[in-house]
Structure formats: structure tokens, C-alpha cells
Protein backbone atom coordinates (compact mmCIF):
# COMPACT_ATOMS: atom_id res chain seq x y z
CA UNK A 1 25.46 3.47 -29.78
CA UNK A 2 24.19 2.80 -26.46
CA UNK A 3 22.83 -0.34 -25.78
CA UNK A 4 18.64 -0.90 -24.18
CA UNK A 5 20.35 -2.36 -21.23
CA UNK A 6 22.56 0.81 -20.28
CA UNK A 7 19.86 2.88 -20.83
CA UNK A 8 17.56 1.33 -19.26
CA UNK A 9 20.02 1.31 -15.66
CA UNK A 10 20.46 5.39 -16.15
CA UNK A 11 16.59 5.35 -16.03
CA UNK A 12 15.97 3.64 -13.24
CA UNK A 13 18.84 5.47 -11.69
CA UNK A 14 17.64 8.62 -12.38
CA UNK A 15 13.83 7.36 -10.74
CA UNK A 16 15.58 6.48 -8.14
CA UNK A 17 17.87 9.94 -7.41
CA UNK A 18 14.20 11.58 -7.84
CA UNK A 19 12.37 9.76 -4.90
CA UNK A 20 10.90 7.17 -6.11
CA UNK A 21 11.55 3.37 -5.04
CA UNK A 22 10.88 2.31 -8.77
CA UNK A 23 11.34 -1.93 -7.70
CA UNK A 24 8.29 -3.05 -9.37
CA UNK A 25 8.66 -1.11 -12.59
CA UNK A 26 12.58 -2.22 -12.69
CA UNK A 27 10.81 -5.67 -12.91
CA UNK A 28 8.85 -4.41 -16.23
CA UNK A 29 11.65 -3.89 -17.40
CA UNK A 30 14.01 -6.78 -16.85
CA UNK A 31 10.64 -7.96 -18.79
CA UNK A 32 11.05 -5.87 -21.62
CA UNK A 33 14.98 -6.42 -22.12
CA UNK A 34 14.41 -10.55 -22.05
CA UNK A 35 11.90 -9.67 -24.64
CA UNK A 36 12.92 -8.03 -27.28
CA UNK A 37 16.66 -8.37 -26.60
CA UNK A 38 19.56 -6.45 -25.45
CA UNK A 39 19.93 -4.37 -28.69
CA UNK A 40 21.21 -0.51 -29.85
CA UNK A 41 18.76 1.70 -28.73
CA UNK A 42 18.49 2.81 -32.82
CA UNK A 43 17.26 -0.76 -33.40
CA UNK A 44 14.48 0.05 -31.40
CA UNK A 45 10.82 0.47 -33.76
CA UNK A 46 7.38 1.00 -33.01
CA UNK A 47 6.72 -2.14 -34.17
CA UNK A 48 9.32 -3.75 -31.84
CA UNK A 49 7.19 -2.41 -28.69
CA UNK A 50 4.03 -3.57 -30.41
CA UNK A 51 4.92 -6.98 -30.80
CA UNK A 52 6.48 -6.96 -26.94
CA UNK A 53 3.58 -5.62 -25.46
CA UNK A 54 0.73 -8.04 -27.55
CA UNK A 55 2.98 -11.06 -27.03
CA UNK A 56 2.30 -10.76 -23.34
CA UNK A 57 -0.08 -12.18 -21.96
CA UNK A 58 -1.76 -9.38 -19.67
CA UNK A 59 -4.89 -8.02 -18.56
CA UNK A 60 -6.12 -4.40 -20.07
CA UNK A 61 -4.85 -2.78 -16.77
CA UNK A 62 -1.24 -4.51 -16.48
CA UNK A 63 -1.04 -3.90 -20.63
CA UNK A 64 -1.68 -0.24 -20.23
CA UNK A 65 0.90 -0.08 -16.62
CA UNK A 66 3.65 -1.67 -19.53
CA UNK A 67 3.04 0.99 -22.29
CA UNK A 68 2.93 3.95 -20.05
CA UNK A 69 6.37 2.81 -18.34
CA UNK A 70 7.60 2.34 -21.94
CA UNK A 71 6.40 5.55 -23.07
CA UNK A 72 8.11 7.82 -20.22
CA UNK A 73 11.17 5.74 -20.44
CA UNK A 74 11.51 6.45 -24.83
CA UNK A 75 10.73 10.15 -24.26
CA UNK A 76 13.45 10.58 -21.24
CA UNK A 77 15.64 9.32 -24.07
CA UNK A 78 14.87 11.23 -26.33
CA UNK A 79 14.96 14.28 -24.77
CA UNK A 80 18.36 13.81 -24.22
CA UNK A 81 19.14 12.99 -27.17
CA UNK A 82 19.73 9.26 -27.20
CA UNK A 83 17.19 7.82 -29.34
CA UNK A 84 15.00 9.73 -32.04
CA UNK A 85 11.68 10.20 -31.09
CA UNK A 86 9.69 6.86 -31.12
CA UNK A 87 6.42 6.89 -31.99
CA UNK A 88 4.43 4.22 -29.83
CA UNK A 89 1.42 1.81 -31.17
CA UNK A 90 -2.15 2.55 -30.27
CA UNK A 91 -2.82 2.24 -26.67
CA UNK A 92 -5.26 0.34 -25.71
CA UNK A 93 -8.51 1.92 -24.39
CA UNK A 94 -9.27 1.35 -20.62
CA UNK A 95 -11.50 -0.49 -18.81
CA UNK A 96 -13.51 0.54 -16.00
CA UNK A 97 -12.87 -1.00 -12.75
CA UNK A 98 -15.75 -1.94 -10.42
CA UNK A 99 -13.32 -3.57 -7.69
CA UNK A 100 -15.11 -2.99 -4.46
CA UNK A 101 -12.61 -3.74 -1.18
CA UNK A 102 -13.47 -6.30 0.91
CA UNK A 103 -14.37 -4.86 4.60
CA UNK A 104 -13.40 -7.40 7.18
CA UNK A 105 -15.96 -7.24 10.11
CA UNK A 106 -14.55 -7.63 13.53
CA UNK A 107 -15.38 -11.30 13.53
CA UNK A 108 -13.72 -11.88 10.83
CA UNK A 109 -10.29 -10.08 12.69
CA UNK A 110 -10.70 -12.31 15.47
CA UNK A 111 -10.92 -15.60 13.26
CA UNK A 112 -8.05 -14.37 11.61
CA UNK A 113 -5.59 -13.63 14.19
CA UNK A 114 -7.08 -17.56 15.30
CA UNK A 115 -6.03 -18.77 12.58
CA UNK A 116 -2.24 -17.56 12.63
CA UNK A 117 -1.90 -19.91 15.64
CA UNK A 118 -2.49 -22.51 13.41
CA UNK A 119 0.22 -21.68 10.46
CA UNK A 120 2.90 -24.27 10.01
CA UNK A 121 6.22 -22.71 8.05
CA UNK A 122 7.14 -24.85 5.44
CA UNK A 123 10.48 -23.24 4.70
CA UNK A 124 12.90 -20.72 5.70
CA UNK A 125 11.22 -18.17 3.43
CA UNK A 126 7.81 -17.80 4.90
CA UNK A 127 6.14 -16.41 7.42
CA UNK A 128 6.13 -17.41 11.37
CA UNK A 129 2.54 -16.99 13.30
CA UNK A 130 4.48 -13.85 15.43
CA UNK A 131 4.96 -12.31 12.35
CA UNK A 132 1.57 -12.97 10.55
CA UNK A 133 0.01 -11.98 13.28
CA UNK A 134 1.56 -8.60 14.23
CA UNK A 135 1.41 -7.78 10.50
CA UNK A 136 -2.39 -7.95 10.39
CA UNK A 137 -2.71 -6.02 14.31
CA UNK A 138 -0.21 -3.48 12.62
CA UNK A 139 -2.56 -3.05 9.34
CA UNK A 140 -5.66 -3.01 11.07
CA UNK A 141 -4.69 -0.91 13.69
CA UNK A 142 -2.79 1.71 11.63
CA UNK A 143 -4.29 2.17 8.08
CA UNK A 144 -1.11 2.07 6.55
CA UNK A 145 -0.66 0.17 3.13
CA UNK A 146 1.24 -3.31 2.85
CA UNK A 147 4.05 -1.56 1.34
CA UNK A 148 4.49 1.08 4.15
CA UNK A 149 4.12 -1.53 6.26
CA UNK A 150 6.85 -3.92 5.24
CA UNK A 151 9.29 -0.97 5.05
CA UNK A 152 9.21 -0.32 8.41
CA UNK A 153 11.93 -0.37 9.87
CA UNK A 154 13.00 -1.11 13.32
CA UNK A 155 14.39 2.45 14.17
CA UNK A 156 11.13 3.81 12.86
CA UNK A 157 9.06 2.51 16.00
CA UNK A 158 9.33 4.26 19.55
CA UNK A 159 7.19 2.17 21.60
CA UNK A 160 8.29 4.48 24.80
CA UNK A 161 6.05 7.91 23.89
CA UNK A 162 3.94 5.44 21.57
CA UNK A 163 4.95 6.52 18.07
CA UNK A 164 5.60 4.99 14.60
CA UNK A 165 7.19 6.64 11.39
CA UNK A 166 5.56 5.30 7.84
CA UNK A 167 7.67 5.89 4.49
CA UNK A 168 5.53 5.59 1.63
CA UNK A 169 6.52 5.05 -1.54
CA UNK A 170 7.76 8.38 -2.79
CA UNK A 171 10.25 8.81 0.12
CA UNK A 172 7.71 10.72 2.18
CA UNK A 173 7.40 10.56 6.09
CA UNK A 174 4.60 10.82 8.79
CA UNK A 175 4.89 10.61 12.24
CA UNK A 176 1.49 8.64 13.79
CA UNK A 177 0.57 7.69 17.30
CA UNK A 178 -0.61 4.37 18.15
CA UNK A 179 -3.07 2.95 20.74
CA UNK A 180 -1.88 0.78 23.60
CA UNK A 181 -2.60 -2.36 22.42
CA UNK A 182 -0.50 -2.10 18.85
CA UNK A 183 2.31 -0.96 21.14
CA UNK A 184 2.04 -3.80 23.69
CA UNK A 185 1.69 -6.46 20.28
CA UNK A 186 5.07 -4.47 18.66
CA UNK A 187 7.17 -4.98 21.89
CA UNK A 188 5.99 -9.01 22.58
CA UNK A 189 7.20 -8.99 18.68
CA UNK A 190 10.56 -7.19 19.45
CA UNK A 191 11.03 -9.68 22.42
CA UNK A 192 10.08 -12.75 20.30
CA UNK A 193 12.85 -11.73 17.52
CA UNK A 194 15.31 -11.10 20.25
CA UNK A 195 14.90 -14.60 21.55
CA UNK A 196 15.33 -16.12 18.24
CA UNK A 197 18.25 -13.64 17.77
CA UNK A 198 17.11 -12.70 14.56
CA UNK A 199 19.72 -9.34 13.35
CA UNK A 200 17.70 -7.02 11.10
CA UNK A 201 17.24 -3.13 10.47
CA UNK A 202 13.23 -4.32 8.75
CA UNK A 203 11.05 -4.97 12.02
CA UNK A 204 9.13 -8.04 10.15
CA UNK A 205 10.74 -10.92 8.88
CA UNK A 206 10.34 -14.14 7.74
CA UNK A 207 12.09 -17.01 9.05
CA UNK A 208 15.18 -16.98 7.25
CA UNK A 209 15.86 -13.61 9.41
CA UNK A 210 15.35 -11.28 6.23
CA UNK A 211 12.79 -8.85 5.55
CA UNK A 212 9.31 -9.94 4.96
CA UNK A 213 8.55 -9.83 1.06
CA UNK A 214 5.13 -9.18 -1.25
CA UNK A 215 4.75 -12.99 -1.74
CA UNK A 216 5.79 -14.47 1.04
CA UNK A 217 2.79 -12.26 2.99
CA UNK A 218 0.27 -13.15 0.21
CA UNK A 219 0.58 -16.52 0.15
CA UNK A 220 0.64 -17.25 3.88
CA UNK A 221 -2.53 -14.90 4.58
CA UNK A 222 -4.11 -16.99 1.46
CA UNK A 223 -3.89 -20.19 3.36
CA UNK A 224 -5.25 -18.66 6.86
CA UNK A 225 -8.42 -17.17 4.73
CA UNK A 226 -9.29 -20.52 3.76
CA UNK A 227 -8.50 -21.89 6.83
CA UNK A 228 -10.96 -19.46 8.48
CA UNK A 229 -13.67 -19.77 5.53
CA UNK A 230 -13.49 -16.12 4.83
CA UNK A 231 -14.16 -15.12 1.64
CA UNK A 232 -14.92 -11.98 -0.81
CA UNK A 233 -18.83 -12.25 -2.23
CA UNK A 234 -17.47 -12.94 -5.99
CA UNK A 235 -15.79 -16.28 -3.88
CA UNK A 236 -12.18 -14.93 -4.76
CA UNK A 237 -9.71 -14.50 -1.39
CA UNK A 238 -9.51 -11.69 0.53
CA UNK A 239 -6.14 -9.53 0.72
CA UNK A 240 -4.07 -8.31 3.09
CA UNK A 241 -4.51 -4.49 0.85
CA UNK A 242 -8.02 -4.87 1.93
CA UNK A 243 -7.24 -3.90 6.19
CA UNK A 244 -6.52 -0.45 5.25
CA UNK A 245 -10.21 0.50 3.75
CA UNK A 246 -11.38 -2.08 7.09
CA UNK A 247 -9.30 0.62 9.08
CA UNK A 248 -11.04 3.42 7.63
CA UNK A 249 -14.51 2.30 7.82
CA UNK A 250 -14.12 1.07 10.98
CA UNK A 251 -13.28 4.38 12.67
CA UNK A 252 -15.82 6.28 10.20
CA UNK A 253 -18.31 3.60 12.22
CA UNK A 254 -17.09 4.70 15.47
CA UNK A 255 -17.16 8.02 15.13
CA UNK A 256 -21.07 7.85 13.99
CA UNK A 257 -21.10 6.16 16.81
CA UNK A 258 -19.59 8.63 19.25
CA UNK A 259 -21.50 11.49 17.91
CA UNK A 260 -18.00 12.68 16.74
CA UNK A 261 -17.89 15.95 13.83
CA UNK A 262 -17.12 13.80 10.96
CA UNK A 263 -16.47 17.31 9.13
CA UNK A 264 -13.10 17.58 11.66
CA UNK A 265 -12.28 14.10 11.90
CA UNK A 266 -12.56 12.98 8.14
CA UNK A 267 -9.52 15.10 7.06
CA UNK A 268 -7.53 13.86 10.21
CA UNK A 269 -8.25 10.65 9.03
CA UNK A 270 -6.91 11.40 5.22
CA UNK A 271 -3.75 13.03 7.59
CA UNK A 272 -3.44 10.02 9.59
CA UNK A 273 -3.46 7.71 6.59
CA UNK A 274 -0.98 9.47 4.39
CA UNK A 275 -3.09 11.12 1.66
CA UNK A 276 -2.38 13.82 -0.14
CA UNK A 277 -5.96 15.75 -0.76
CA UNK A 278 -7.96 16.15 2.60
CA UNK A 279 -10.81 14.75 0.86
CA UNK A 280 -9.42 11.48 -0.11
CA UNK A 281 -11.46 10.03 2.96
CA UNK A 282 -14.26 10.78 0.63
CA UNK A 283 -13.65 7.16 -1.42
CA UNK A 284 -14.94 5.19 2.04
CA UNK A 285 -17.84 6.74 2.53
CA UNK A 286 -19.80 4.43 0.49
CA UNK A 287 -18.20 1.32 2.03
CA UNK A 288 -19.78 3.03 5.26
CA UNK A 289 -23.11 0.07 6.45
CA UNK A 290 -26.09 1.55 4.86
CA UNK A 291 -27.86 2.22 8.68
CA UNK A 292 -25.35 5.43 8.96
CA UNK A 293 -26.71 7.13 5.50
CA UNK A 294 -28.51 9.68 7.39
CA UNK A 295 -25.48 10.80 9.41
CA UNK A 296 -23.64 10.44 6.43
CA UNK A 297 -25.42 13.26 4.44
CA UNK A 298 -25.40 16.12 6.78
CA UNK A 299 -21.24 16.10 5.48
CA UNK A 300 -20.47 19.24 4.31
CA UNK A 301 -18.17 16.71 2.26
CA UNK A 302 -20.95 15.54 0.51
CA UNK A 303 -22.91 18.86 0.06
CA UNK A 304 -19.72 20.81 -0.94
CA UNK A 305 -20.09 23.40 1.52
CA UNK A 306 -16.40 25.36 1.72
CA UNK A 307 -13.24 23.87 1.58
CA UNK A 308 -11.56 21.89 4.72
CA UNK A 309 -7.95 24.03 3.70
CA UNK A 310 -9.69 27.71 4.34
CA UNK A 311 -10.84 26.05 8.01
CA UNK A 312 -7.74 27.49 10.33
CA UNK A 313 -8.93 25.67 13.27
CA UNK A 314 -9.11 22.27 11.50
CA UNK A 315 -5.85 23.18 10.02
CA UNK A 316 -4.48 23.80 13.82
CA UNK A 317 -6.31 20.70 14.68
CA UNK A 318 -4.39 18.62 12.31
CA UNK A 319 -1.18 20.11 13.20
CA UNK A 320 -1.40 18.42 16.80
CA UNK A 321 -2.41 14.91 15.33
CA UNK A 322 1.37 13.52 16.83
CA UNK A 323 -0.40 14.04 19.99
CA UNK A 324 -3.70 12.46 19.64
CA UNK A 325 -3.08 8.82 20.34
CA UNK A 326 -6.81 7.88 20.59
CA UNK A 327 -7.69 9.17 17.27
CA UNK A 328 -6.74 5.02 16.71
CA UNK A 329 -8.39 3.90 20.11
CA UNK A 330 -11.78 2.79 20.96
């Protein structure tokens, strides 16, 4: 009889072979296997998982994350014939989330990017101000998430025709130009590792010369928030997730602004960002300052009128969005 631990490795192996990075829910369950032991898979019960899961001490959201990764991972056994089918304990009902991100105003960026000066590492682990710093010019400049981000990759950047490739978490690529400045800030931080000789395929790292990690990033940023006095409005800290709904306000600002067709520029902005569904934009339109309603509602978004897929000459616009640098700019 197989044992949790061996099946749990041909899981995460198979993940893996399908595209997906699976780190955080390998985590889960190293969890799960110093919980409830590394047993046959037949010793296995409902009431095993119960106990697991209610003997953790989690939130409704994190709870839920657990017993959906549990659930896939019994029923991949037992379609193969591993395990007999488990039957899994209630689930717990959800709860709705009224998380609103927190929008950094341009002040704010400039305190921040102050305030990076001022970080003193405390060990080889953490971050350097170079690195801080180009982290949050790269987020806010960009759009991409923290994870897309801290994959990068050194080979993915070509600072000569002004171009960086994201990988997002599923193994899947986009090409995106950047403005002038981000490209000036990634070459003084390519010069700054090559003085300091620091050997490494991931373009940020922390001091040690290794690739910049989750917790490192959170808890430096943490300390330059409070530093600068910035805060959310329920008094928790800002995060450094929160740049890439700053990044999309911020241009849907600038475009009111310009007078720009927000009908044409809100699906290049979904492109730009990685989303799947051309209307995924949609989600920042209420984080959009209140004095731009009026704009706001002539969207054919908003009023449902067509669909952006059936437009050929937004489709053809898209298509030529590698050679657009100043849909980023200004």
C-alpha cells in the first residue's frame, strides 16, 4: 500500500508536468503530512481530514484553500485507483470578502522610494535599498503581480528595444514594452549587481546573491510604510500586491485625463496586465476618484453595449501592443 507521502510527491509532480508552479500548495501539504502522519493511504478517513483541518488554526478563507487542495488531491487518487473514494466533512460555508486595495497616490510613491534610502539590511537575507527600490519602480510602472515580478528573470529583460517578458503563474508568457524611465532604473540596477558581482539567472536579489523571496519583500516594505507613515484607512499596512490596482487606476486617471477612448484602451489594459477576459479591467473602475463618474458611465463596459471580441479593429489594435511603449508613459 502506498504510503500519503509517495502519493502526495506523484501529485505535485503531476501539477507540476501540467503547468502549474504548485510551491505554495506543496507547502499545504508538507502541512497535512506533519499532521496527520505519514500513513497508508487506506488509513486515510473522513474523520482523519476533519480533525486536520479543525485542529488548524485558520481563517474561513485559508480553511476552505486547505479542503479544496485536499479534495482534488483524494479524487486524483481515486480515480486511479489508489485510494477508495473518500468522502470529505462538511465544508465550511464562505465568507464574503469586502477587501478594498489600497491605491497609493503619487505622494505616497515618492515617500516611498524616500524611504528605501533609508533601509539598513540586517542580514544577508534581506533586501538592499537598489533592490527595494527597483522592485516598487518595476510594480508601479508595469502592473505586473509580486509573483511575476520576482520570477523575472534576467534573460527576460531587453533594455536595448525596451522590452520585458512576465511568466505568470501557469507558465504563460507576455511580451510588454516599458517607458524610458523603468528601463533607465533596470540598467542602473544591472550595473549596481555587476559591481557587487552578484551571479544570478533572477534579476532581484537579496543580499546573500539569491533570488528575492515572498518574505523577505514583505517584511522590508513593512518597515519603509511605517517609516513613511503610510497607512491603509482600517490602520493595517499597506502591501506591495496593492501597486498593481495603483497601476491600473493610475492610467484609467490619465486616460480621463487625455480624453483617451476608454472603450479601446480598457481591454489593452486587461492585455497589458495579463488577464484572461478583456473585461477584467472592469474590477478598477470603482477604485477610479469619484470626480471621473461621469466619464466613467458613457463605457459601453458599463452599459453592455456589444462585446470588445466581435470589435476587429480593437482586436488589430491589441495585436500591435509590443509596439506601443507609451501605453505605460505619461
Amino acid at each position: 500500500m502506498k504510503l500519503l507521502s509517495e502519493a502526495i510527491e506523484e501529485y505535485v509532480t503531476w501539477k507540476r508536468s501540467s503547468g502549474f508552479r504548485f510551491e505554495a500548495s506543496e507547502l499545504l501539504f508538507r502541512g497535512f503530512l506533519a499532521g496527520v502522519g505519514n500513513r497508508p493511504l487506506a488509513e486515510i478517513t473522513t474523520q482523519t481530514v476533519k480533525h486536520y483541518l479543525d485542529s488548524q488554526p485558520s481563517r474561513t478563507f485559508a480553511w476552505r484553500a486547505k479542503y479544496r487542495l485536499l479534495m482534488h488531491f483524494f479524487d486524483f487518487l481515486a480515480i486511479r485507483g489508489m485510494v477508495a473514494p473518500l468522502t470529505m466533512p462538511p465544508e465550511r460555508p464562505g465568507v464574503k470578502r469586502t477587501f478594498v486595495p489600497h491605491i497609493y497616490s503619487r505622494e505616497q510613491i515618492r515617500l516611498l522610494l524616500k524611504y528605501t534610502s533609508k533601509v539598513r539590511p540586517r542580514y544577508k537575507e534581506s533586501l538592499s535599498p537598489q533592490t527595494l527600490r527597483t522592485i516598487i519602480l518595476f510594480l508601479c510602472a508595469t502592473g505586473a503581480s509580486v509573483g511575476e515580478s520576482f520570477a523575472l528573470e534576467c534573460r527576460h529583460i531587453d533594455v536595448k528595444r525596451g522590452l520585458v517578458i512576465i511568466h505568470n503563474r501557469f507558465s504563460q508568457q507576455r511580451t510588454i514594452p516599458i517607458c524610458r524611465d523603468l528601463n533607465f532604473a533596470l540598467q542602473k540596477y544591472e550595473r549596481w549587481k555587476a559591481r557587487h558581482r552578484v551571479v544570478c539567472q533572477s534579476f532581484f536579489v537579496k543580499n546573500d546573491g539569491t533570488a528575492v523571496s515572498g518574505r523577505a519583500a514583505r517584511d522590508t516594505f513593512r518597515m519603509i510604510c511605517r517609516k513613511a507613515c503610510i497607512r491603509r484607512t482600517d490602520g493595517s499596512d499597506p502591501t506591495l500586491q496593492d501597486f498593481r490596482p495603483t497601476f491600473a487606476v493610475h492610467r484609467i486617471t490619465s486616460w480621463i485625463r487625455s480624453d483617451v477612448d476608454l472603450n479601446k484602451m480598457l481591454p489593452a489594459l486587461a492585455v497589458y496586465m495579463g488577464y484572461a477576459n478583456l473585461c477584467a479591467a472592469e474590477k478598477y473602475l470603482p477604485m477610479t476618484p469619484e470626480r471621473f463618474r461621469k466619464e466613467l458611465n458613457k463605457l459601453s463596459l458599463i452599459h453592455r453595449k456589444g462585446q470588445w471580441g466581435k470589435n476587429k479593429s480593437l482586436i488589430a489594435f491589441l495585436e500591435t501592443l509590443a509596439h506601443r511603449p507609451t501605453l505605460v508613459e505619461d
